[in-house]
C-alpha atoms as a PDB file:
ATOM      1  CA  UNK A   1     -59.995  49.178  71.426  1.00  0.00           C
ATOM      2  CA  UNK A   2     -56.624  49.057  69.593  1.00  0.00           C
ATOM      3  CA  UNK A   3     -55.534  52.417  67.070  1.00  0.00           C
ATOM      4  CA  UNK A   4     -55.810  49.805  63.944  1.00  0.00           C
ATOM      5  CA  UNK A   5     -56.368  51.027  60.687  1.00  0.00           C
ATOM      6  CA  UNK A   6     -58.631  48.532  58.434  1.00  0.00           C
ATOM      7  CA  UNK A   7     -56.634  46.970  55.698  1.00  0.00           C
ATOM      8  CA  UNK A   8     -56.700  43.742  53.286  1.00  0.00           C
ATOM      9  CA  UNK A   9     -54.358  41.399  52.847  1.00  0.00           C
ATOM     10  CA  UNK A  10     -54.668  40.538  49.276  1.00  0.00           C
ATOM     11  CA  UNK A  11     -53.159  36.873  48.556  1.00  0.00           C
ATOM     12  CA  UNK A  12     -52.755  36.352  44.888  1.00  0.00           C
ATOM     13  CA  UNK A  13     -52.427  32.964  42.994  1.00  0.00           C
ATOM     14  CA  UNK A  14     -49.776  32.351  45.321  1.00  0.00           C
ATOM     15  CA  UNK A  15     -47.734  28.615  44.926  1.00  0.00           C
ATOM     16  CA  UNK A  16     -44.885  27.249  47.303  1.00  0.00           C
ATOM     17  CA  UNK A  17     -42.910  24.760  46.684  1.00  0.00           C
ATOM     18  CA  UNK A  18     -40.603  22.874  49.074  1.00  0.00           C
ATOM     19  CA  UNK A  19     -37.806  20.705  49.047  1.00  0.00           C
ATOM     20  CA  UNK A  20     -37.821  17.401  50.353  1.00  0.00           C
ATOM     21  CA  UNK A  21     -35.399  15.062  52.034  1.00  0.00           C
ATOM     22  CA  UNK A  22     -34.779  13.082  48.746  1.00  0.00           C
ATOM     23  CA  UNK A  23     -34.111  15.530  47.009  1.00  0.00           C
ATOM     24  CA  UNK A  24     -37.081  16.214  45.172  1.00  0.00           C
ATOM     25  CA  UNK A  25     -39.748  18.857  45.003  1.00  0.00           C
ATOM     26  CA  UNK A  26     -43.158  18.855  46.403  1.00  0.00           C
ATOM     27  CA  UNK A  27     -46.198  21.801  45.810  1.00  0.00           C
ATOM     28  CA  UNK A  28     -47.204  22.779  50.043  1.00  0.00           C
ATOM     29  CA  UNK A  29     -49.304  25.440  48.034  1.00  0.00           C
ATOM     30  CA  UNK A  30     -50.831  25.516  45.169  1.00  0.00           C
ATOM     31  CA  UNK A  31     -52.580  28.867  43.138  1.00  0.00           C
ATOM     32  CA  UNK A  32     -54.170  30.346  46.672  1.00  0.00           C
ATOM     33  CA  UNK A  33     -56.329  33.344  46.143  1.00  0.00           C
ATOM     34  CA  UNK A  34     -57.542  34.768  49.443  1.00  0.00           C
ATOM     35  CA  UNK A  35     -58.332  38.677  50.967  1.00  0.00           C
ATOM     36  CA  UNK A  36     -58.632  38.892  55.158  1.00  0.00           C
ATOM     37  CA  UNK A  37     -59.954  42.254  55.775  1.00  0.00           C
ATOM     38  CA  UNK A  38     -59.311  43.926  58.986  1.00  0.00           C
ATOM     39  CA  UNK A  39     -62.033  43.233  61.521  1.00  0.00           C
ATOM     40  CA  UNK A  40     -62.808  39.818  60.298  1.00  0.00           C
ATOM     41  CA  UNK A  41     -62.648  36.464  61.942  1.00  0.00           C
ATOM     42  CA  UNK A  42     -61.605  33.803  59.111  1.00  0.00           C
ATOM     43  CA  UNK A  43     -61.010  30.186  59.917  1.00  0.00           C
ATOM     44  CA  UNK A  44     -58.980  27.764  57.895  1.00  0.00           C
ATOM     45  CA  UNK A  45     -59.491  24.243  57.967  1.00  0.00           C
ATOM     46  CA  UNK A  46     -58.448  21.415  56.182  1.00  0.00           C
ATOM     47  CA  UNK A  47     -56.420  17.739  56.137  1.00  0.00           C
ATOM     48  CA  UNK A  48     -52.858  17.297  57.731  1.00  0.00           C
ATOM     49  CA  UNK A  49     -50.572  18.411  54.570  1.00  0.00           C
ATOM     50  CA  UNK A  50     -53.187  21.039  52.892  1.00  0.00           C
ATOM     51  CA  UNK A  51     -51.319  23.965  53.169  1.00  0.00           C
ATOM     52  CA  UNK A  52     -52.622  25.943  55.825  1.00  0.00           C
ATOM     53  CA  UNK A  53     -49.779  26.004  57.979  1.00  0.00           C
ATOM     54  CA  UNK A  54     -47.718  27.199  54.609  1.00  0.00           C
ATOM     55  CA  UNK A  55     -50.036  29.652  53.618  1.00  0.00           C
ATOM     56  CA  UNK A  56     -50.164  31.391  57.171  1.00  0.00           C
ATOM     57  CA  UNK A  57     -46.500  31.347  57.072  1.00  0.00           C
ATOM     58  CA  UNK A  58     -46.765  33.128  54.167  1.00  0.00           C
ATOM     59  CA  UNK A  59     -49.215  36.187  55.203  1.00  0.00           C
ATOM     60  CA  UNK A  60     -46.818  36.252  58.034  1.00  0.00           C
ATOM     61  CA  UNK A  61     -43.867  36.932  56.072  1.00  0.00           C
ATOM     62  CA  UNK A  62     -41.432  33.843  57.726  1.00  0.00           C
ATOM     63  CA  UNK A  63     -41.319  32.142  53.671  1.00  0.00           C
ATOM     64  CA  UNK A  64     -41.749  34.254  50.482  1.00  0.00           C
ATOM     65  CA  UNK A  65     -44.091  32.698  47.854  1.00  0.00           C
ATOM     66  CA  UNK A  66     -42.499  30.492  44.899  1.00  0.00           C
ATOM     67  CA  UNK A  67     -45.521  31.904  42.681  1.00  0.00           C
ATOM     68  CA  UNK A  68     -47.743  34.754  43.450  1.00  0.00           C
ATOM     69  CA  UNK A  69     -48.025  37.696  45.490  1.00  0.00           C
ATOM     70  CA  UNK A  70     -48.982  38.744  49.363  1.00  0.00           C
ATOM     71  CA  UNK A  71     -49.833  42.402  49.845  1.00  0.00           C
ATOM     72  CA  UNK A  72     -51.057  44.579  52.381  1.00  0.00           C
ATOM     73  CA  UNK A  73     -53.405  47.554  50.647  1.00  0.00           C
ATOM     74  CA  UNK A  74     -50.686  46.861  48.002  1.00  0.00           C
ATOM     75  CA  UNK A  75     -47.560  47.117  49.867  1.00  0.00           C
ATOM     76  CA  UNK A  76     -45.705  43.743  49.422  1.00  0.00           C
ATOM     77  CA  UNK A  77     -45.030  41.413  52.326  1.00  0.00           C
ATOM     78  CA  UNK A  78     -41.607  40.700  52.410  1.00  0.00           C
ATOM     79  CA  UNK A  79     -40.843  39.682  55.966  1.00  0.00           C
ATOM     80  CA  UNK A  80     -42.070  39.829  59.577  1.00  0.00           C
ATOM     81  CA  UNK A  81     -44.150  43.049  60.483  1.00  0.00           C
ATOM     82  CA  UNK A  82     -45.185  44.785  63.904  1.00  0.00           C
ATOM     83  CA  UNK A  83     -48.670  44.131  61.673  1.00  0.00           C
ATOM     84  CA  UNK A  84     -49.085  40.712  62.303  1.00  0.00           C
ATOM     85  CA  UNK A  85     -49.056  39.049  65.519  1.00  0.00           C
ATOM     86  CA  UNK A  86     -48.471  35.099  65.772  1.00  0.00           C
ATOM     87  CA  UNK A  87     -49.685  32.810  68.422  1.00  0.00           C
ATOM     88  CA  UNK A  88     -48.436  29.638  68.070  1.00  0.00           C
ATOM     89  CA  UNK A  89     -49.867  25.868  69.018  1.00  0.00           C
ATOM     90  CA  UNK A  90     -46.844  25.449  71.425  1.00  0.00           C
ATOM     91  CA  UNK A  91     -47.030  28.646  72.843  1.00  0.00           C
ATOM     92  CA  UNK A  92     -42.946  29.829  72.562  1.00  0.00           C
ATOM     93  CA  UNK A  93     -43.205  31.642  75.591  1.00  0.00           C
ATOM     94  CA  UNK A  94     -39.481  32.102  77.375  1.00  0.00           C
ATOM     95  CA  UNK A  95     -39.393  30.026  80.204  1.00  0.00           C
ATOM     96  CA  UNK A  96     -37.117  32.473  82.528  1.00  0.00           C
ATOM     97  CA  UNK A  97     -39.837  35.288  81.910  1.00  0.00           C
ATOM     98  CA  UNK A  98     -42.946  36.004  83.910  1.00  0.00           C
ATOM     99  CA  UNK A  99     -45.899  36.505  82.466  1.00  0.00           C
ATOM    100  CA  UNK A 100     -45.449  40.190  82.488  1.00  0.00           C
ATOM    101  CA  UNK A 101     -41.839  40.148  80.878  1.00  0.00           C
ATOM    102  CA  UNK A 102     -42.917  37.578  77.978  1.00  0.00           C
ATOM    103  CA  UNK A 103     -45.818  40.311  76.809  1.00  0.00           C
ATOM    104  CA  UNK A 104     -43.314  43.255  77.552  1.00  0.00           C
ATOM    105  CA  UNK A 105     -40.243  41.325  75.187  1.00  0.00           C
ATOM    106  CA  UNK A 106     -41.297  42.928  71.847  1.00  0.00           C
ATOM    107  CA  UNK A 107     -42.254  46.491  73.305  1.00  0.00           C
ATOM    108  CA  UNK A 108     -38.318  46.238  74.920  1.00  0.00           C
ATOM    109  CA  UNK A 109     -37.035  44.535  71.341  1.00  0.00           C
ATOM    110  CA  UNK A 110     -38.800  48.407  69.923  1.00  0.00           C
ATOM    111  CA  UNK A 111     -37.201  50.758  72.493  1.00  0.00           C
ATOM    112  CA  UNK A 112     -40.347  51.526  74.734  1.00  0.00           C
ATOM    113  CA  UNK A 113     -39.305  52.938  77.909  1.00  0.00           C
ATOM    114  CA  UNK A 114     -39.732  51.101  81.152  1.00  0.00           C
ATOM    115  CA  UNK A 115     -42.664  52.755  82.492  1.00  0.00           C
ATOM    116  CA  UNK A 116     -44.931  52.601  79.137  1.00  0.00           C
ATOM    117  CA  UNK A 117     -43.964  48.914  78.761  1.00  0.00           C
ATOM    118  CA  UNK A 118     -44.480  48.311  82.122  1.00  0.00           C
ATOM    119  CA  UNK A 119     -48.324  49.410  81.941  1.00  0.00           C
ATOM    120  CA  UNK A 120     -49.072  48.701  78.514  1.00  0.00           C
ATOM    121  CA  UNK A 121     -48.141  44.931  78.938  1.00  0.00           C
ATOM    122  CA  UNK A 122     -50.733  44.987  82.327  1.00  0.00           C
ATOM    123  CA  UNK A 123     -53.366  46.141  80.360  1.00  0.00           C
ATOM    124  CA  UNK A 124     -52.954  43.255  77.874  1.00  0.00           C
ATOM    125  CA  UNK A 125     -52.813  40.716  81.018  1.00  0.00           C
ATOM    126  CA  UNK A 126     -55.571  42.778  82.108  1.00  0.00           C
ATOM    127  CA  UNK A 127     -57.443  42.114  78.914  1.00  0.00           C
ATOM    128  CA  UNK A 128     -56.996  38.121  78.694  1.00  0.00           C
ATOM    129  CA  UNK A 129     -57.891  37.911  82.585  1.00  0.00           C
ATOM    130  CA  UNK A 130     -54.134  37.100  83.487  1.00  0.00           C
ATOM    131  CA  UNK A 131     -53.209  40.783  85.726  1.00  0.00           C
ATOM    132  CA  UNK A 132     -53.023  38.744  88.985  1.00  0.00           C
ATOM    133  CA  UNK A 133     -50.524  36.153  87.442  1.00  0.00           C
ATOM    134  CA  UNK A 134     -48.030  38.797  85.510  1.00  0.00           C
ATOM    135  CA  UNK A 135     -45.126  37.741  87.769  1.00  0.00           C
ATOM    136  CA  UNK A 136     -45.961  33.875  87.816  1.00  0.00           C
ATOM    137  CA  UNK A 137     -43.283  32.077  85.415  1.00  0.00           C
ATOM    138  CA  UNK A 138     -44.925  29.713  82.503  1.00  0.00           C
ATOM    139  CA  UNK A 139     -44.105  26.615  84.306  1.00  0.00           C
ATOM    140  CA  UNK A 140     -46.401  27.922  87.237  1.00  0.00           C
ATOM    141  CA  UNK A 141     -49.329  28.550  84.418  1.00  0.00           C
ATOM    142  CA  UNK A 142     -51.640  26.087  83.008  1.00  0.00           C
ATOM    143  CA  UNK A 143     -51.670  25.322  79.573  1.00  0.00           C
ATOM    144  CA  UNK A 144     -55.086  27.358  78.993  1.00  0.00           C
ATOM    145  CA  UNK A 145     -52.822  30.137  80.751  1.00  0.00           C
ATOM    146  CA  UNK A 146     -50.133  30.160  78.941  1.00  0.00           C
ATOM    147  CA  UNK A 147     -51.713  30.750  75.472  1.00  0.00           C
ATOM    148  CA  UNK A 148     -53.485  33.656  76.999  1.00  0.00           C
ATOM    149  CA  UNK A 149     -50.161  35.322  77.893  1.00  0.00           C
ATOM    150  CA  UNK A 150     -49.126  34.475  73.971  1.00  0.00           C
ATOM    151  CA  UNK A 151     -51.899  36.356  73.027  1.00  0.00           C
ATOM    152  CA  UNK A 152     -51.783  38.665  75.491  1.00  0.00           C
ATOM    153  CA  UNK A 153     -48.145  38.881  73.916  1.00  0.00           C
ATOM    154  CA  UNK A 154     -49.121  39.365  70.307  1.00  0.00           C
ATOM    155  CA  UNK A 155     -51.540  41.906  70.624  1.00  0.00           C
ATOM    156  CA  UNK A 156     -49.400  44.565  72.726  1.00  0.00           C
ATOM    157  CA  UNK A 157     -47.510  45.290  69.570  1.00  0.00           C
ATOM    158  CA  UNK A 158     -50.892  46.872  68.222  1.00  0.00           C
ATOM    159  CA  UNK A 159     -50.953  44.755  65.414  1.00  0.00           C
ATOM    160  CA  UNK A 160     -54.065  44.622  62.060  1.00  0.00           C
ATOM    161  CA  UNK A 161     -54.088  41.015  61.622  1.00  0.00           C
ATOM    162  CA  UNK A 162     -53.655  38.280  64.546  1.00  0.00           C
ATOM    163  CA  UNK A 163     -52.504  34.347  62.712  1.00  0.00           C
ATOM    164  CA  UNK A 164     -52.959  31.422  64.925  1.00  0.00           C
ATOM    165  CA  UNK A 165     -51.774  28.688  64.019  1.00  0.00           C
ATOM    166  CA  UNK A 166     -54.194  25.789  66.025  1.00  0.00           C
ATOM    167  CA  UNK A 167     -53.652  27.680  69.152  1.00  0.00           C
ATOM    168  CA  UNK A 168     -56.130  25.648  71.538  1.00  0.00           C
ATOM    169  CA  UNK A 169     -55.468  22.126  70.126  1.00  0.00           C
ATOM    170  CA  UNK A 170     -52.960  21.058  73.018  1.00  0.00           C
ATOM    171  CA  UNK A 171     -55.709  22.225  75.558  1.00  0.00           C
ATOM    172  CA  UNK A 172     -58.513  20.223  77.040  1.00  0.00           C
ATOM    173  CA  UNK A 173     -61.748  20.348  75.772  1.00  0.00           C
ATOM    174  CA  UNK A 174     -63.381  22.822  78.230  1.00  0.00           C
ATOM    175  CA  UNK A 175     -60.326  24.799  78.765  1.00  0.00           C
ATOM    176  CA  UNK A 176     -60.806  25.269  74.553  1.00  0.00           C
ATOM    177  CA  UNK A 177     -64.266  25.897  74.878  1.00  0.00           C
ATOM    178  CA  UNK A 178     -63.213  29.077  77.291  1.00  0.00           C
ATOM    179  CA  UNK A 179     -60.108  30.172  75.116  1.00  0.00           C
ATOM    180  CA  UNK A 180     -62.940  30.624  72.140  1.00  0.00           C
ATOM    181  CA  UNK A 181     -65.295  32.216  74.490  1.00  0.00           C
ATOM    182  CA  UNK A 182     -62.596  34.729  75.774  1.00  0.00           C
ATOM    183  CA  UNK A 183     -60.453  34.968  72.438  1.00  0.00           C
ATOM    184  CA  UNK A 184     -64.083  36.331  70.466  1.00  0.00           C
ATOM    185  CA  UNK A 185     -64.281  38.488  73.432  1.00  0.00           C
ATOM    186  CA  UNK A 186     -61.278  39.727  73.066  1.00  0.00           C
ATOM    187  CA  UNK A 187     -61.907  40.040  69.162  1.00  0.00           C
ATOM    188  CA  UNK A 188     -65.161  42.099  69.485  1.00  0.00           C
ATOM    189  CA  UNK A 189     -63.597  44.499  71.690  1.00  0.00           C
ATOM    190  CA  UNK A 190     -60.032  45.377  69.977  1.00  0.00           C
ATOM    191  CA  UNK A 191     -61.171  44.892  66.349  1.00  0.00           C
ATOM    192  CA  UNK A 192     -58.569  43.323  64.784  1.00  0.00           C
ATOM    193  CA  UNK A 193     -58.769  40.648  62.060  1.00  0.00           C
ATOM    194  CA  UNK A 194     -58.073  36.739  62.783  1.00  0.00           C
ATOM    195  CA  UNK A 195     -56.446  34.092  60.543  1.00  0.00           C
ATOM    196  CA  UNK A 196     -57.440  31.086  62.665  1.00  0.00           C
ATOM    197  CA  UNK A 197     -56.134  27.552  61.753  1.00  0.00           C
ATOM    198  CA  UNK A 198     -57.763  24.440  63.107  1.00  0.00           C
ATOM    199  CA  UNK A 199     -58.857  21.221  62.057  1.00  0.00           C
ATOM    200  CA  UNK A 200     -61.841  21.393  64.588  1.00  0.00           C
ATOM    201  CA  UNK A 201     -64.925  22.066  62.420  1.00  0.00           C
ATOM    202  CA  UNK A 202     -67.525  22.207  65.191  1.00  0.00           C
ATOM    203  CA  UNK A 203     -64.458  25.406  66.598  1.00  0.00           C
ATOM    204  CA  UNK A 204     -64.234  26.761  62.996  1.00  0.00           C
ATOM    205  CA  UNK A 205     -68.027  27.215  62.879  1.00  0.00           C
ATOM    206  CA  UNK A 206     -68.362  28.551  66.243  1.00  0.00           C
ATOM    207  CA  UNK A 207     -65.612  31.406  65.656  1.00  0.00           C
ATOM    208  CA  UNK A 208     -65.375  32.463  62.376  1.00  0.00           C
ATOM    209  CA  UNK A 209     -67.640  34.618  59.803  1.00  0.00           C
ATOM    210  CA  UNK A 210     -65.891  32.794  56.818  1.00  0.00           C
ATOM    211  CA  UNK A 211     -64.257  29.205  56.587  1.00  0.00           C
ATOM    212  CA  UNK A 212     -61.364  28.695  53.950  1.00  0.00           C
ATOM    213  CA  UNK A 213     -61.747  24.974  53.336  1.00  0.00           C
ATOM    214  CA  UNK A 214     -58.909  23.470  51.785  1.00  0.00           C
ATOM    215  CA  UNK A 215     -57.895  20.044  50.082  1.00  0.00           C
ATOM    216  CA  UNK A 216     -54.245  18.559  50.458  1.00  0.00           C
ATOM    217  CA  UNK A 217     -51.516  17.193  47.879  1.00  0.00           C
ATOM    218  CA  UNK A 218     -50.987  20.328  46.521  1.00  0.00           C
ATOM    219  CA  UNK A 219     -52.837  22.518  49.356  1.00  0.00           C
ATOM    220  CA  UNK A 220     -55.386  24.350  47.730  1.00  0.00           C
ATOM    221  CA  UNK A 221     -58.024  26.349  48.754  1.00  0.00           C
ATOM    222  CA  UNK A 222     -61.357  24.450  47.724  1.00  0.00           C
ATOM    223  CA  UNK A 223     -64.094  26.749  48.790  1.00  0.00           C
ATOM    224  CA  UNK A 224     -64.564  29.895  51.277  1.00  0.00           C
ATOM    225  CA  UNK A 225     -67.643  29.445  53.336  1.00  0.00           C
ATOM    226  CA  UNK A 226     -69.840  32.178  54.872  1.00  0.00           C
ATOM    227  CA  UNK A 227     -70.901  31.441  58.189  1.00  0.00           C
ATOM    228  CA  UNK A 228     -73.968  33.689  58.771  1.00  0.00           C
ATOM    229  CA  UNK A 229     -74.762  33.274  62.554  1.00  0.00           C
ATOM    230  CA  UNK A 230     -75.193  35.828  65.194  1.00  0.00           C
ATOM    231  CA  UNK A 231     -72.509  36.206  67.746  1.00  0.00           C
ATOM    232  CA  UNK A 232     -72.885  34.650  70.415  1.00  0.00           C
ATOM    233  CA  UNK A 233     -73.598  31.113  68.738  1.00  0.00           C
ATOM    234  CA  UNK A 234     -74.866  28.181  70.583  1.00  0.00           C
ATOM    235  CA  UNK A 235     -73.689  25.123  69.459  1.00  0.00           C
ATOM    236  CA  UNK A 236     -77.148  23.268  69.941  1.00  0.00           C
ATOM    237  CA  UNK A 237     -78.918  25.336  67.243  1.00  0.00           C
ATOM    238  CA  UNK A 238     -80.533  23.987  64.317  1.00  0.00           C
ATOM    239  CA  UNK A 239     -78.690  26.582  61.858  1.00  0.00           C
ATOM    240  CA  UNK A 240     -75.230  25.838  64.123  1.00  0.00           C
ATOM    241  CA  UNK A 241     -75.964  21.806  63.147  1.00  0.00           C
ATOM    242  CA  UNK A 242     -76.587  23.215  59.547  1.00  0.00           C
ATOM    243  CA  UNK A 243     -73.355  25.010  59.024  1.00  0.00           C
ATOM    244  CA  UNK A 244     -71.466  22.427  60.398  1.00  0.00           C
ATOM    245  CA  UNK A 245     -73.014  19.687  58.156  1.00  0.00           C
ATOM    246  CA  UNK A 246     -72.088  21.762  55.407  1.00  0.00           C
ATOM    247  CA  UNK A 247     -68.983  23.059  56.249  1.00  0.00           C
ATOM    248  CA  UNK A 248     -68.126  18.586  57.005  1.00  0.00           C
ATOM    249  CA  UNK A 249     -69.458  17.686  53.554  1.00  0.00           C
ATOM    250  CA  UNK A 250     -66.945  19.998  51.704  1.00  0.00           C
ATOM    251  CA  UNK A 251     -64.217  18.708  54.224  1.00  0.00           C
ATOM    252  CA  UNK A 252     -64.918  15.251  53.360  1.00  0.00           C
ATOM    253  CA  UNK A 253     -65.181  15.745  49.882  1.00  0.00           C
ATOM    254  CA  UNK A 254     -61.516  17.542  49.633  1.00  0.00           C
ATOM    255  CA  UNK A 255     -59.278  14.984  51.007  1.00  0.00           C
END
């Protein structure tokens, strides 16, 4: 298990607004109010425009809020931190790096020696079932591969709080339906919390203890939904059908 200390992000009427092409102004975010604890799995999902994408952009400190306040146990996020790890849809892994050297980048970036580097980023490839494939280069991975080495990537920096931003949408369906098997694996055993984007409901359901459901033009956060089944959860379930008929009528009714 990773040495992470439990913490909450506390997000705090928090409003962004954007420039557009035209010259105009347009609310991305509108009056969010949101804590992710460490050790939970959250889920957001919503319409294309609502926000989410903003808002995780936000907790991970790439935009500063026009309105509002993001804090960690009350120390303000003002930029990037070795705290949060992002995985992103289109997996920005360097292309003349192996496996191995992509999830070793940010220990070189903080001035680990060679040897701890070296072994620390096997035990992440280790951990997402990629060891045998550390010195195969992206282009010689497949797709589902690939996003394990970016998470492999993201969690050797020993972070609290792991974003994804719709990290298994460019995948096919049963290479997604492993990713969520292995990434709740991986979730159970190191402990850390997940901010999870997708627009999947039948994924948000299946991974997450609590949906954010949000509703677009300004993005707001329209209601947080607990999702109170055991792991693991099968999808064929009568309280599994429940959840997601509930979690698609407030998904329906915010767009």
């Amino acid at each position: 298990m990773l040495d992470v200390t439990r913490a909450t992000v506390h997000i705090k009427n928090v409003s962004k607004l954007y420039a557009t092409s035209d010259g105009k102004a347009t609310w991305a975010l509108e009056n969010a109010s949101l804590d992710l604890t460490v050790g939970e799995f959250v889920c957001a999902i919503g319409p294309s425009g609502c926000g989410k994408t903003t808002l995780l952009n936000l907790i991970a400190g790439f935009n500063q809020p026009t309105i509002g306040t993001l804090d960690i146990d009350g120390i303000a996020i003002t930029g990037p931190g070795p705290d949060r790890g992002v995985v992103f849809q289109e997996y920005a892994l360097f292309p003349w790096m192996t496996a191995k050297g992509n999830v070793e980048f940010g220990l070189r970036m903080s001035g680990v020696a060679a040897n701890a580097r070296s072994a620390q980023s096997l035990d992440f490839l280790r951990m997402v079932g990629l060891e045998r494939a550390a010195d195969r280069y992206p282009y010689e991975l497949s797709g589902g591969m690939r996003q394990r080495v970016a998470v492999a990537r993201a969690l050797v920096n020993h972070p609290r709080l792991l974003l994804m931003d719709e990290p298994f949408a460019a995948v096919d369906a049963m290479t997604r339906a492993s990713l969520q098997d292995e990434l709740l694996r991986i979730w159970q055993k190191v402990g850390i919390g997940i901010f999870f984007i997708t627009h999947n409901i039948e994924e948000a359901v299946f991974l997450a203890q609590k949906i954010v459901v949000m509703s677009p033009h300004p993005g707001r956060i329209k209601q947080v939904v607990t999702v109170d089944l055991p792991y693991p959860r099968d999808r064929a379930s009568p309280e599994f059908g429940r959840l997601y008929s509930e979690v698609r009528d407030v998904f329906e009714h915010s767009a």
